[in-house]
PDB file of N, CA and C in Angstrom:
ATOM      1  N   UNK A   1       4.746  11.536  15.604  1.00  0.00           N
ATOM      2  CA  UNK A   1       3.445  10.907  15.486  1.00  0.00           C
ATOM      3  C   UNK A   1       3.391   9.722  16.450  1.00  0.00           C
ATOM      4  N   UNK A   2       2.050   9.469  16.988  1.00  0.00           N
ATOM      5  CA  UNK A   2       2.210   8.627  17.723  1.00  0.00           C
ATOM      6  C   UNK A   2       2.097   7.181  17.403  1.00  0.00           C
ATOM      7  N   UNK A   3       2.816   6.151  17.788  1.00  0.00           N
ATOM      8  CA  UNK A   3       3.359   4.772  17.446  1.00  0.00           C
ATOM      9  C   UNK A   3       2.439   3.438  18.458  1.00  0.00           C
ATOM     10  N   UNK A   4       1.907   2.694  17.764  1.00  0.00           N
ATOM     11  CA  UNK A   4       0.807   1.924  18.424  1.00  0.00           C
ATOM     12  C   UNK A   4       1.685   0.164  18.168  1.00  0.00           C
ATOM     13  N   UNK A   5       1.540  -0.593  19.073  1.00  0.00           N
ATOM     14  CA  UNK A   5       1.341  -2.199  18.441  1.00  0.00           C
ATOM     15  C   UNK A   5       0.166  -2.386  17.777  1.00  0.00           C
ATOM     16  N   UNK A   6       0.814  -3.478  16.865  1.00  0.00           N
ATOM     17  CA  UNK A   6      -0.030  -3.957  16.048  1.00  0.00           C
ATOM     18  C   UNK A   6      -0.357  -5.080  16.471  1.00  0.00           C
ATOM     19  N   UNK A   7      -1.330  -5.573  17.360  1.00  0.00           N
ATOM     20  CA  UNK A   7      -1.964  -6.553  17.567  1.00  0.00           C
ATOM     21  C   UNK A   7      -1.031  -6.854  18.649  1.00  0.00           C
ATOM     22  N   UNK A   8      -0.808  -8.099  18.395  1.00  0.00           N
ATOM     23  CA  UNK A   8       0.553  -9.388  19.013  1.00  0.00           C
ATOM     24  C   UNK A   8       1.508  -9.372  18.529  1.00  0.00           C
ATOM     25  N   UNK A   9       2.139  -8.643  16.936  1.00  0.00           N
ATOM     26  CA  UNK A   9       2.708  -8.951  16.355  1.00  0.00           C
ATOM     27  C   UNK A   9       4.534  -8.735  16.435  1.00  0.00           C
ATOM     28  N   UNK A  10       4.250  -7.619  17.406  1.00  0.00           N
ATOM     29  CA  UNK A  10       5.436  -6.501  17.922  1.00  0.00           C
ATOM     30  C   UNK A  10       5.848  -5.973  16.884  1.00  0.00           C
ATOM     31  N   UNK A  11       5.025  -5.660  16.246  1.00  0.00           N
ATOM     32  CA  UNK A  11       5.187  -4.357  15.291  1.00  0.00           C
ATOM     33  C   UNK A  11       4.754  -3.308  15.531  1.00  0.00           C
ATOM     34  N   UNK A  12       5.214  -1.935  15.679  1.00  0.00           N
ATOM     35  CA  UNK A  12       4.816  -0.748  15.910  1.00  0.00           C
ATOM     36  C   UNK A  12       4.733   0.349  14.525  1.00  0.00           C
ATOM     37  N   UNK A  13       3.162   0.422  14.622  1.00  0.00           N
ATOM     38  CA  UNK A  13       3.209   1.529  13.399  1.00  0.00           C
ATOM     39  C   UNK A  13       2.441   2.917  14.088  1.00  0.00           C
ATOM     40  N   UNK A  14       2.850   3.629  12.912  1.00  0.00           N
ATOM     41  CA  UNK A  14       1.707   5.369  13.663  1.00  0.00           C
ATOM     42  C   UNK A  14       0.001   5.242  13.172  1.00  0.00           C
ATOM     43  N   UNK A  15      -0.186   5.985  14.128  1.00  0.00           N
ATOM     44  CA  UNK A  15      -1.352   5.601  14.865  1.00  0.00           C
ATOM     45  C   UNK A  15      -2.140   6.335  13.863  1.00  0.00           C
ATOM     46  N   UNK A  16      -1.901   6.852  12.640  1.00  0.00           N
ATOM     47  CA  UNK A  16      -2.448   7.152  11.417  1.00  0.00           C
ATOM     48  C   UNK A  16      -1.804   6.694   9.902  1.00  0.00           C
ATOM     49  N   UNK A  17      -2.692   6.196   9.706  1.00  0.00           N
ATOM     50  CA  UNK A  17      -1.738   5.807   8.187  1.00  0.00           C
ATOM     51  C   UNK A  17      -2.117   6.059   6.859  1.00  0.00           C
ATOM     52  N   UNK A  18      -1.602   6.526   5.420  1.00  0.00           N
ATOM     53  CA  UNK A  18      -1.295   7.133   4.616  1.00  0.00           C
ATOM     54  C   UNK A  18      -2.370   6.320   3.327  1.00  0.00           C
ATOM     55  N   UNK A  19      -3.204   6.575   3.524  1.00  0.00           N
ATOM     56  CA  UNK A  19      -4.328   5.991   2.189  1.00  0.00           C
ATOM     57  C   UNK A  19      -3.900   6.348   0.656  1.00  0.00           C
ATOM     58  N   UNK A  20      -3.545   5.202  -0.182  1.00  0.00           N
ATOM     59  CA  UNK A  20      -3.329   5.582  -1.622  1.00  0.00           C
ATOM     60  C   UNK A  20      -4.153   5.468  -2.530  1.00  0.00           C
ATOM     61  N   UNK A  21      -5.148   5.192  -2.108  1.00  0.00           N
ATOM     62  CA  UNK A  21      -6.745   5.144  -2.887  1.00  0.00           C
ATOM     63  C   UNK A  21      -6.407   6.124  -4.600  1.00  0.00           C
ATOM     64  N   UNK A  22      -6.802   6.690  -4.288  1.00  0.00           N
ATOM     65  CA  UNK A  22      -6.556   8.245  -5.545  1.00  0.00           C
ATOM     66  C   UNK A  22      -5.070   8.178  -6.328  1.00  0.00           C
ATOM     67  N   UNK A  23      -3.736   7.307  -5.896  1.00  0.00           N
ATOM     68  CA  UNK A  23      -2.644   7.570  -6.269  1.00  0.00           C
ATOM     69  C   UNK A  23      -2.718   6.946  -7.734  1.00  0.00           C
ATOM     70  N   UNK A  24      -2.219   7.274  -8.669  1.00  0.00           N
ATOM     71  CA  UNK A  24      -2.169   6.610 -10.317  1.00  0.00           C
ATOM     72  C   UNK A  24      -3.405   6.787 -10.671  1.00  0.00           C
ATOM     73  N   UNK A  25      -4.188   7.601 -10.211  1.00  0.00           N
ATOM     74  CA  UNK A  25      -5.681   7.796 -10.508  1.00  0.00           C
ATOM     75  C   UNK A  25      -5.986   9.311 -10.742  1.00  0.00           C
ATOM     76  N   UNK A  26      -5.809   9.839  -9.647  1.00  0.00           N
ATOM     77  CA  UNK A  26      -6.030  11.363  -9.172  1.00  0.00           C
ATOM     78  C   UNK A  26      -5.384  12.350  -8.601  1.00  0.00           C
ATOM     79  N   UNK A  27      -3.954  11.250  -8.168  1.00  0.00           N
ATOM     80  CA  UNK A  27      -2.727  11.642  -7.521  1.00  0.00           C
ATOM     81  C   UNK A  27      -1.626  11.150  -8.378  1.00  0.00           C
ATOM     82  N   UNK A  28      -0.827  12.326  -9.254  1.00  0.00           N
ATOM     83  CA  UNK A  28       0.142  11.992 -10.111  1.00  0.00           C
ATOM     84  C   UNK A  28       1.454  11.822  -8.946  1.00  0.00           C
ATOM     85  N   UNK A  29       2.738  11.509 -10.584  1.00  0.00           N
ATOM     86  CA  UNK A  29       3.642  10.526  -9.262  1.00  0.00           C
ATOM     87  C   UNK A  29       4.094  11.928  -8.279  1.00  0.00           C
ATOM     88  N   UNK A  30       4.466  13.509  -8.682  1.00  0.00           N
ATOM     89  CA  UNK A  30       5.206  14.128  -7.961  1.00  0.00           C
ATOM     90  C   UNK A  30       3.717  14.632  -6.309  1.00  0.00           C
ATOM     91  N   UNK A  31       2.687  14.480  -6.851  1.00  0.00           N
ATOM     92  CA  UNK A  31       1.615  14.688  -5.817  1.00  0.00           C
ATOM     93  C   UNK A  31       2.124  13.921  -4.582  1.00  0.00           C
ATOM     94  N   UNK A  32       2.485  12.328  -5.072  1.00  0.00           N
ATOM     95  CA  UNK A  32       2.065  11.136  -4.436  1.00  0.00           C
ATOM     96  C   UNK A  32       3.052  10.883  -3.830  1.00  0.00           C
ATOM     97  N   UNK A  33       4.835  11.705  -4.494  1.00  0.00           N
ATOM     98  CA  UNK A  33       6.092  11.835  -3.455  1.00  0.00           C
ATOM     99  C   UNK A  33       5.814  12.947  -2.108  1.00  0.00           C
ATOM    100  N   UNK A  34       4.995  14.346  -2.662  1.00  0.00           N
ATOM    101  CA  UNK A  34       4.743  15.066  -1.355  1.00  0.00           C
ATOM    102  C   UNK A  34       4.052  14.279  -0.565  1.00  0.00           C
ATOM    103  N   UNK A  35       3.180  13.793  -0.564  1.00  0.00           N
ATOM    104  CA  UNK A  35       2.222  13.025   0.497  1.00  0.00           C
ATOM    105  C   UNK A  35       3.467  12.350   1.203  1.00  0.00           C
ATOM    106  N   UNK A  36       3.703  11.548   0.515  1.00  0.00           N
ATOM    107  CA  UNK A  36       4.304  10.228   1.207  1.00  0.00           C
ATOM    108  C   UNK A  36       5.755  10.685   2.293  1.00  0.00           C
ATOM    109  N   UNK A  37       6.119  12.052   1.551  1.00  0.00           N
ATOM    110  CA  UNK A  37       7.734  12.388   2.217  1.00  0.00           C
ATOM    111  C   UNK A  37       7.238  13.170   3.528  1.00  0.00           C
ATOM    112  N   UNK A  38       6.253  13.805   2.929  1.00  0.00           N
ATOM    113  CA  UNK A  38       5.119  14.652   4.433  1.00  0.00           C
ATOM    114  C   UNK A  38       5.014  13.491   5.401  1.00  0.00           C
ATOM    115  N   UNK A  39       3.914  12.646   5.200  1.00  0.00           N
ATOM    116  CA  UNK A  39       3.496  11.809   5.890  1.00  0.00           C
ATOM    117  C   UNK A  39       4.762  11.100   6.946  1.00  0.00           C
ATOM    118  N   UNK A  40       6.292  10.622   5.978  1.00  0.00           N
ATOM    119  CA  UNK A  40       6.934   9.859   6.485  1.00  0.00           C
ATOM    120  C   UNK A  40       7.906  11.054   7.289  1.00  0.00           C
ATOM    121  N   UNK A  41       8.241  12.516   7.424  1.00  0.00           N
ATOM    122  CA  UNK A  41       8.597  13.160   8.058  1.00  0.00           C
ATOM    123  C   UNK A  41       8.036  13.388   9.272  1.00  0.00           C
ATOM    124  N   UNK A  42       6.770  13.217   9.050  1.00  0.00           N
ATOM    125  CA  UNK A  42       5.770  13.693  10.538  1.00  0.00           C
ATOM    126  C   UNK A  42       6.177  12.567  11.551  1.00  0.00           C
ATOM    127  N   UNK A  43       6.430  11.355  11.144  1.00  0.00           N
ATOM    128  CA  UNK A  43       6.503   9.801  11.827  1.00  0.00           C
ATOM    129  C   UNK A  43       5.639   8.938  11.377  1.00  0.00           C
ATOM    130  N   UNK A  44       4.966   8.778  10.273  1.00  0.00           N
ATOM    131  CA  UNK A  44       3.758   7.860   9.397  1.00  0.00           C
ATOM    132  C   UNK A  44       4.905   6.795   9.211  1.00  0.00           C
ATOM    133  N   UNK A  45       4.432   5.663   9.345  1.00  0.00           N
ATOM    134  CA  UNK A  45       5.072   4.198   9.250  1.00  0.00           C
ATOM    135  C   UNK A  45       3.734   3.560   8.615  1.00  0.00           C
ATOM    136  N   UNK A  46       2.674   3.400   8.658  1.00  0.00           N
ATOM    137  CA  UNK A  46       1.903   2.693   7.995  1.00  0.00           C
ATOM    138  C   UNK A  46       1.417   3.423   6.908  1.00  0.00           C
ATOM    139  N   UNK A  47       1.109   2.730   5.615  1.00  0.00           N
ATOM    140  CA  UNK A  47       1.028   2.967   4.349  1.00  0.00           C
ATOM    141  C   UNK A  47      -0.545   2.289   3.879  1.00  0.00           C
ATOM    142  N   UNK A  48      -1.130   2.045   3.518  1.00  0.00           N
ATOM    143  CA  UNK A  48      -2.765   1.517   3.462  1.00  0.00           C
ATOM    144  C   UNK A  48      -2.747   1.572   1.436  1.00  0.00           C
ATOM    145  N   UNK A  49      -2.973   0.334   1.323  1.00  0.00           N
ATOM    146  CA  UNK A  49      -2.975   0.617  -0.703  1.00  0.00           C
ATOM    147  C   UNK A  49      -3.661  -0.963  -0.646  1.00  0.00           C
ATOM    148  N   UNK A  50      -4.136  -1.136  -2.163  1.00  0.00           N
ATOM    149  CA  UNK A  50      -4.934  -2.378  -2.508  1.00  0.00           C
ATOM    150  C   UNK A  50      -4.541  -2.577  -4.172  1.00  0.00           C
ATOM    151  N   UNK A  51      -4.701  -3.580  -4.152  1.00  0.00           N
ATOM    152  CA  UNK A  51      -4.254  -4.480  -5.651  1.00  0.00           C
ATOM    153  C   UNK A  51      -5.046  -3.634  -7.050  1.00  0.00           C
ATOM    154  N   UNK A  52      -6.536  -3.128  -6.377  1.00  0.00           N
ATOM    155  CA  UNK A  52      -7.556  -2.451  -7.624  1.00  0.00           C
ATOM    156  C   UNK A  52      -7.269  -1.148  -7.388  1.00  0.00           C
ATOM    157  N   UNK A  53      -6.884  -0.705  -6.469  1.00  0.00           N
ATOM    158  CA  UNK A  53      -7.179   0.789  -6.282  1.00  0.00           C
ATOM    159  C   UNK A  53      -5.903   1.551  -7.534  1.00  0.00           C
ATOM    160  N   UNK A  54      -6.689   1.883  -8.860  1.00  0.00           N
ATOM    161  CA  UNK A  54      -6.043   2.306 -10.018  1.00  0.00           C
ATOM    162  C   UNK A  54      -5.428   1.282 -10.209  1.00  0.00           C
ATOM    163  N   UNK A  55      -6.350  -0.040 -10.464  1.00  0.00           N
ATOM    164  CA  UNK A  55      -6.115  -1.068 -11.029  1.00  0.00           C
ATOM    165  C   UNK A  55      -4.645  -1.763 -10.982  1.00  0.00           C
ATOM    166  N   UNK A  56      -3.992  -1.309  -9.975  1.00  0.00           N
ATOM    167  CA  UNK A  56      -2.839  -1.852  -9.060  1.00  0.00           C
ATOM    168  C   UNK A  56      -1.705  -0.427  -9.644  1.00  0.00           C
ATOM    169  N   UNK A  57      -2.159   0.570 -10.554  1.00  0.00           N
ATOM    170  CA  UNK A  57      -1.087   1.758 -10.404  1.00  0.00           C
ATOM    171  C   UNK A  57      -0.626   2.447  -9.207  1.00  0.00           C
ATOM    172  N   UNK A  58      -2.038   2.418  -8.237  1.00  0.00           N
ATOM    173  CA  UNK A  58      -1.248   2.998  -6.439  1.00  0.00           C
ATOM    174  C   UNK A  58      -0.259   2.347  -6.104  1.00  0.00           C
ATOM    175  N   UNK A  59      -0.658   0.808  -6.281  1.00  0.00           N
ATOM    176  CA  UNK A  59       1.007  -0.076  -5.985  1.00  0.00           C
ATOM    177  C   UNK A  59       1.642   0.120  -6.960  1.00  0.00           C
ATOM    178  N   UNK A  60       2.144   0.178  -7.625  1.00  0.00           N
ATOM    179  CA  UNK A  60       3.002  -0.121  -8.395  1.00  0.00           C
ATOM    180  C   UNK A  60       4.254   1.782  -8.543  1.00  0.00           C
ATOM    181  N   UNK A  61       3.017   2.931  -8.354  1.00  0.00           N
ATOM    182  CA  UNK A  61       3.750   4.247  -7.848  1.00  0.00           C
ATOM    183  C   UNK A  61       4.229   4.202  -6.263  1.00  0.00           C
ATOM    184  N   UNK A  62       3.783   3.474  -5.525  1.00  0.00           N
ATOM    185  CA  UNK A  62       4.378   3.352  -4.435  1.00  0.00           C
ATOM    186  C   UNK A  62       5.804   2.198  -4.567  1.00  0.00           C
ATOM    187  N   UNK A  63       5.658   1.543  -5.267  1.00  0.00           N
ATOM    188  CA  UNK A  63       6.989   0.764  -5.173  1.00  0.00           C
ATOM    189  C   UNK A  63       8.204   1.479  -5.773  1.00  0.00           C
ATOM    190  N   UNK A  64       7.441   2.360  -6.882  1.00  0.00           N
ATOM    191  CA  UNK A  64       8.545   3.585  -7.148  1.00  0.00           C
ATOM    192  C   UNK A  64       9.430   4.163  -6.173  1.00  0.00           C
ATOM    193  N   UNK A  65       8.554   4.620  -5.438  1.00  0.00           N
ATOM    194  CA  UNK A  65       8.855   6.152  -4.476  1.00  0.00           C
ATOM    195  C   UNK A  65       9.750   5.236  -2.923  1.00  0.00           C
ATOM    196  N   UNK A  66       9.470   4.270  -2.967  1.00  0.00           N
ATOM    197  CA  UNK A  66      10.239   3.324  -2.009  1.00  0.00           C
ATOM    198  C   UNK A  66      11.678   3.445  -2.209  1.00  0.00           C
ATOM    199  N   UNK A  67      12.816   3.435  -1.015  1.00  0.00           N
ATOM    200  CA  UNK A  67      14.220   3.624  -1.266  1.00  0.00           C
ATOM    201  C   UNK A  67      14.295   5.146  -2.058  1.00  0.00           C
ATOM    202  N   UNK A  68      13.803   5.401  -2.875  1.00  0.00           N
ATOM    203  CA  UNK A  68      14.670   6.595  -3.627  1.00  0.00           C
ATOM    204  C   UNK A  68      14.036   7.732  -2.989  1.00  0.00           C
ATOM    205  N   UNK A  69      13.287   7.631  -2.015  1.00  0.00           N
ATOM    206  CA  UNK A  69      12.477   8.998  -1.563  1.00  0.00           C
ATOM    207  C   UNK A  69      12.384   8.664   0.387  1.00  0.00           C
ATOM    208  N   UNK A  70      11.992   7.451   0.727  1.00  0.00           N
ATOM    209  CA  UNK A  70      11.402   6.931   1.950  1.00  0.00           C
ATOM    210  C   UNK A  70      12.173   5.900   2.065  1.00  0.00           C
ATOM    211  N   UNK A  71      12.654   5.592   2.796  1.00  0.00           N
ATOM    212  CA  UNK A  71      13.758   4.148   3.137  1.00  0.00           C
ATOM    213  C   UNK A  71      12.293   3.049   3.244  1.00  0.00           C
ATOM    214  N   UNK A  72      12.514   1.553   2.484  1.00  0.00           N
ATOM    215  CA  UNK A  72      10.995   0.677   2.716  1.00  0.00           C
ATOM    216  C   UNK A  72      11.405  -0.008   3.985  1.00  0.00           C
ATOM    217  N   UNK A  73      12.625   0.248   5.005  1.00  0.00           N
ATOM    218  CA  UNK A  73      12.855  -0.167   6.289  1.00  0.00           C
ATOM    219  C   UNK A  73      12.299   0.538   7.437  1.00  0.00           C
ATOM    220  N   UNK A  74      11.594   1.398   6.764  1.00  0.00           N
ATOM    221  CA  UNK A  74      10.628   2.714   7.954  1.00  0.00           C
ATOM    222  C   UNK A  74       8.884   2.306   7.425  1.00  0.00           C
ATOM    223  N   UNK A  75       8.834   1.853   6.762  1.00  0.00           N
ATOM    224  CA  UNK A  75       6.980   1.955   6.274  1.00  0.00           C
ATOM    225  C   UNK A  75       6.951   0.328   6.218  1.00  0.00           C
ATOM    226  N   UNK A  76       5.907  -0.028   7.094  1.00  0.00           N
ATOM    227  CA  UNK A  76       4.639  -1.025   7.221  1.00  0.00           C
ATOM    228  C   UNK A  76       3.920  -0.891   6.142  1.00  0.00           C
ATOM    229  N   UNK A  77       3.645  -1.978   5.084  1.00  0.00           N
ATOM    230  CA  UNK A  77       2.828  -1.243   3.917  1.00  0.00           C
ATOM    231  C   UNK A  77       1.822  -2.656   3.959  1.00  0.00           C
ATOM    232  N   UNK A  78       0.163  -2.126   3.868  1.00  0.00           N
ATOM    233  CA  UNK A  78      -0.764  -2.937   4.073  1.00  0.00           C
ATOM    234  C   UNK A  78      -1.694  -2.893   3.007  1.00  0.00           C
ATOM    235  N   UNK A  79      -1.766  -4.098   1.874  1.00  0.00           N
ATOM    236  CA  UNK A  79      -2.282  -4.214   0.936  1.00  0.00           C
ATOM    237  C   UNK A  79      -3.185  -5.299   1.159  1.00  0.00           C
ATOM    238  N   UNK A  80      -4.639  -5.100  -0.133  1.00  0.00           N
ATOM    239  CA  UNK A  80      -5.586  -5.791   0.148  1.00  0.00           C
ATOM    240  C   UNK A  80      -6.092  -6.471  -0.956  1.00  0.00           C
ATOM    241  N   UNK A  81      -6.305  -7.536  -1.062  1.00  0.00           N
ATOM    242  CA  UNK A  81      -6.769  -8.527  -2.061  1.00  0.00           C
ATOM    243  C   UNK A  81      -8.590  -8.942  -2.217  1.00  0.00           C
ATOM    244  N   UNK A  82      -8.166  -9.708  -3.291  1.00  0.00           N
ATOM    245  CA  UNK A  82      -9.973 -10.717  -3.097  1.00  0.00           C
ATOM    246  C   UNK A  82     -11.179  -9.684  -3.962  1.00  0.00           C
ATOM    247  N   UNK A  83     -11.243  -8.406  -4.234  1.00  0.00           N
ATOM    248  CA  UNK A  83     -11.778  -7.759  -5.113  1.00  0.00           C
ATOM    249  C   UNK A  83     -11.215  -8.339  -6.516  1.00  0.00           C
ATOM    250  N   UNK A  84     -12.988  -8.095  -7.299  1.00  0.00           N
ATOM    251  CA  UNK A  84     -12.570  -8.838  -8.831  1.00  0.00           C
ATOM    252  C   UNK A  84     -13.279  -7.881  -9.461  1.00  0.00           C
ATOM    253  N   UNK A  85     -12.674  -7.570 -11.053  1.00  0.00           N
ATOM    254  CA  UNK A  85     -13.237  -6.930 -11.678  1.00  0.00           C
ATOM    255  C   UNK A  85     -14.722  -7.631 -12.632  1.00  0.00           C
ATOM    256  N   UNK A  86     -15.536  -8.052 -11.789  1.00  0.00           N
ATOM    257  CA  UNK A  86     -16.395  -8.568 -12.448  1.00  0.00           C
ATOM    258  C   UNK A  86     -17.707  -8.832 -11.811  1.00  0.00           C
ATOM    259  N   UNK A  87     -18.972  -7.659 -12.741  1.00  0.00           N
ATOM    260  CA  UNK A  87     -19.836  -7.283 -12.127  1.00  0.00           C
ATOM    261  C   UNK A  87     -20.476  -8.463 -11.465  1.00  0.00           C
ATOM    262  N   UNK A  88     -20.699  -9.833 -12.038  1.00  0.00           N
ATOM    263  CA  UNK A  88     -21.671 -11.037 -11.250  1.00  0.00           C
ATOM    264  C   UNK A  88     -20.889 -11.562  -9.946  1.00  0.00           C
ATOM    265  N   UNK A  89     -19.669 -11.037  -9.837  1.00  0.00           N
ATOM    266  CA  UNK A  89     -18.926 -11.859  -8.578  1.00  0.00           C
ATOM    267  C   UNK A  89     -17.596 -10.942  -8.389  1.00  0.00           C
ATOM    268  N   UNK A  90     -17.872  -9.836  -7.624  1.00  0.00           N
ATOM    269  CA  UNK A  90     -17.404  -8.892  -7.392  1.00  0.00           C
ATOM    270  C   UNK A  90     -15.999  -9.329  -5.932  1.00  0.00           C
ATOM    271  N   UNK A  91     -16.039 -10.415  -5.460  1.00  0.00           N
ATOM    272  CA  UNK A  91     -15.294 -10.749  -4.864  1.00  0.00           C
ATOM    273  C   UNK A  91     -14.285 -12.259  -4.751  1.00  0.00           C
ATOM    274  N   UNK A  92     -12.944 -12.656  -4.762  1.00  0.00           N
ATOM    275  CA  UNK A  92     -13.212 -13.885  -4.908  1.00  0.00           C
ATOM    276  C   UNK A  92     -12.106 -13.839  -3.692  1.00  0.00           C
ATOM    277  N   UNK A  93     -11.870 -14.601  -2.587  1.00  0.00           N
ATOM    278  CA  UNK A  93     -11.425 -15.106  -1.488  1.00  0.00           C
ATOM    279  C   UNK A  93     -10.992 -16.279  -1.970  1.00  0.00           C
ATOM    280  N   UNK A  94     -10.640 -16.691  -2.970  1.00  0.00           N
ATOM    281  CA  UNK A  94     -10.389 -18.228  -3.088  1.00  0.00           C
ATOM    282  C   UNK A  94      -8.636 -18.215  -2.699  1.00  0.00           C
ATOM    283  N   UNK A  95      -8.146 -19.740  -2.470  1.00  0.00           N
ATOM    284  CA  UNK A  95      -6.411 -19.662  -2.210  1.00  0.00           C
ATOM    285  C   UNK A  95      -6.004 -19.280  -3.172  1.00  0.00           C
ATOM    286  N   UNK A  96      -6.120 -19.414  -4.608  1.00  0.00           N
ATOM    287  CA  UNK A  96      -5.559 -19.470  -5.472  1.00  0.00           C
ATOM    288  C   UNK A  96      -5.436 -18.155  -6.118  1.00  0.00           C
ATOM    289  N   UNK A  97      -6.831 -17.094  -5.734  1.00  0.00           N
ATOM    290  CA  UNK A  97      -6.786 -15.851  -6.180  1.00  0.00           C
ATOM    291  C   UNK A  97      -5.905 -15.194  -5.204  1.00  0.00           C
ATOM    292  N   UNK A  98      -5.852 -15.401  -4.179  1.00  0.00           N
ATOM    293  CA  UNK A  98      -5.479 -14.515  -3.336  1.00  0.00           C
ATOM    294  C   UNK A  98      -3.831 -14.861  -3.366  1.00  0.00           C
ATOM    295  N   UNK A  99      -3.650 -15.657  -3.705  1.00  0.00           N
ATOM    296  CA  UNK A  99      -1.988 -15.797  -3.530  1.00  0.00           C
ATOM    297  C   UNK A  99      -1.462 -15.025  -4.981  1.00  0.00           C
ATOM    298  N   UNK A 100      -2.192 -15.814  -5.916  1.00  0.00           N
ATOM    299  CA  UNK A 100      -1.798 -14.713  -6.965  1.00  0.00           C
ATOM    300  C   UNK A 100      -1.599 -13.342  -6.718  1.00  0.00           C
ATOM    301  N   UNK A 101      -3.080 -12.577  -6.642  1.00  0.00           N
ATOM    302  CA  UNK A 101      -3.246 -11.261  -6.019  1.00  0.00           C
ATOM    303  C   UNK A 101      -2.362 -10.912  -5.148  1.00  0.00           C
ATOM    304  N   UNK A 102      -1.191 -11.804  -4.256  1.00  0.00           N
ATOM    305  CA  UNK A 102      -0.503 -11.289  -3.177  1.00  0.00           C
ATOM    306  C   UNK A 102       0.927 -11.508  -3.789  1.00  0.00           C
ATOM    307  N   UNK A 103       1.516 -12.464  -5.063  1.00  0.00           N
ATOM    308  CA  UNK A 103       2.251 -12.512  -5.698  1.00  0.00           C
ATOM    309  C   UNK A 103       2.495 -10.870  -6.849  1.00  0.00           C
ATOM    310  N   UNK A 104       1.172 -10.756  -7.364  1.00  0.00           N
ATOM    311  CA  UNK A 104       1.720  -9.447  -8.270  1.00  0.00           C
ATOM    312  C   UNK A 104       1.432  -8.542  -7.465  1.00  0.00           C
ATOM    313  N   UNK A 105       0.951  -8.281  -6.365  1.00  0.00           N
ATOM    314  CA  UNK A 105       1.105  -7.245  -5.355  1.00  0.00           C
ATOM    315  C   UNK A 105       2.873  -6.756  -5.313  1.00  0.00           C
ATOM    316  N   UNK A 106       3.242  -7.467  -4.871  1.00  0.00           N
ATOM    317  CA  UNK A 106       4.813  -8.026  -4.362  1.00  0.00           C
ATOM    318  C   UNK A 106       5.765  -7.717  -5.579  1.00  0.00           C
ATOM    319  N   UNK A 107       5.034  -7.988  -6.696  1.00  0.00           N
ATOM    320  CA  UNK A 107       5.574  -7.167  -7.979  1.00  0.00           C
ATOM    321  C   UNK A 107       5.505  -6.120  -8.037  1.00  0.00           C
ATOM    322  N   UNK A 108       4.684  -5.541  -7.971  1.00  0.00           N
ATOM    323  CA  UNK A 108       4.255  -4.097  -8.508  1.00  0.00           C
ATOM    324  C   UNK A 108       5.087  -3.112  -7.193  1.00  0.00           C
ATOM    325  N   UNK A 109       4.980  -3.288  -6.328  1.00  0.00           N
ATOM    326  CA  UNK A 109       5.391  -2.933  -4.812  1.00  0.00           C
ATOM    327  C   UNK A 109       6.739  -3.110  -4.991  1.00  0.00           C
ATOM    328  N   UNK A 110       7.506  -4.099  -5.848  1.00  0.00           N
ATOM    329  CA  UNK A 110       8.875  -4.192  -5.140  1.00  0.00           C
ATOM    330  C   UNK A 110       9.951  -4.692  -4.096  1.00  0.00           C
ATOM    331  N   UNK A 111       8.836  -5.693  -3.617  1.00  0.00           N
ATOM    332  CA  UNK A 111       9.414  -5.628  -1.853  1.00  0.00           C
ATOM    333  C   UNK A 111       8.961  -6.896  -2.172  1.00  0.00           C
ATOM    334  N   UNK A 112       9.068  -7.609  -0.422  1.00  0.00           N
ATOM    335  CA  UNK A 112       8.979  -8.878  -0.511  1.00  0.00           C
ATOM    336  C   UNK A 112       8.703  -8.839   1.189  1.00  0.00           C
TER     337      UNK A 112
END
């Protein structure tokens, strides 16, 4: 697969990456090991998941499947914050949410 920089950062990921939207939702865990062992055989290095998406179960089945299936020294994994479950203020960007939100990310995920 083909391998891109990321910005400035000199990080190189593939130039397609692995959406977990549906995972702990619609994608049980043995679904969500084929994807991920597919994906990371082809050359997939980037991983795409968010804190709500199945209310942080996509993360938290991906921190599973990390090491015991996919080495987490091969996958770039890009998670997203600042969504709130709450219909009058559906977003909050504040420091305080977002560090949280990036603290139990980091839980659920496993990694650091």
């Amino acid at each position: 697969m083909e391998q891109r920089h990321l910005g400035r950062t000199g990080l190189r990921v593939s130039r397609i990456g692995l959406g977990t939207l549906s995972w702990g939702r619609d994608t049980d865990e043995h679904d969500a090991a084929d994807q991920l062992k597919t994906f990371w055989d082809a050359g997939g290095t980037l991983v795409d998941t968010a804190d709500v998406y199945a209310d942080g179960s996509a993360e938290y089945l991906l921190g599973q499947l990390l090491d015991g299936l996919v080495p987490r020294r091969d996958l770039l994994i890009a998670t997203k914050a600042g969504s709130v479950p709450d219909l009058h203020r559906r977003f909050d960007g504040s420091r305080g949410h977002l560090l949280a939100a990036l603290d139990a990310s980091l839980e659920r995920l496993g990694t650091d």
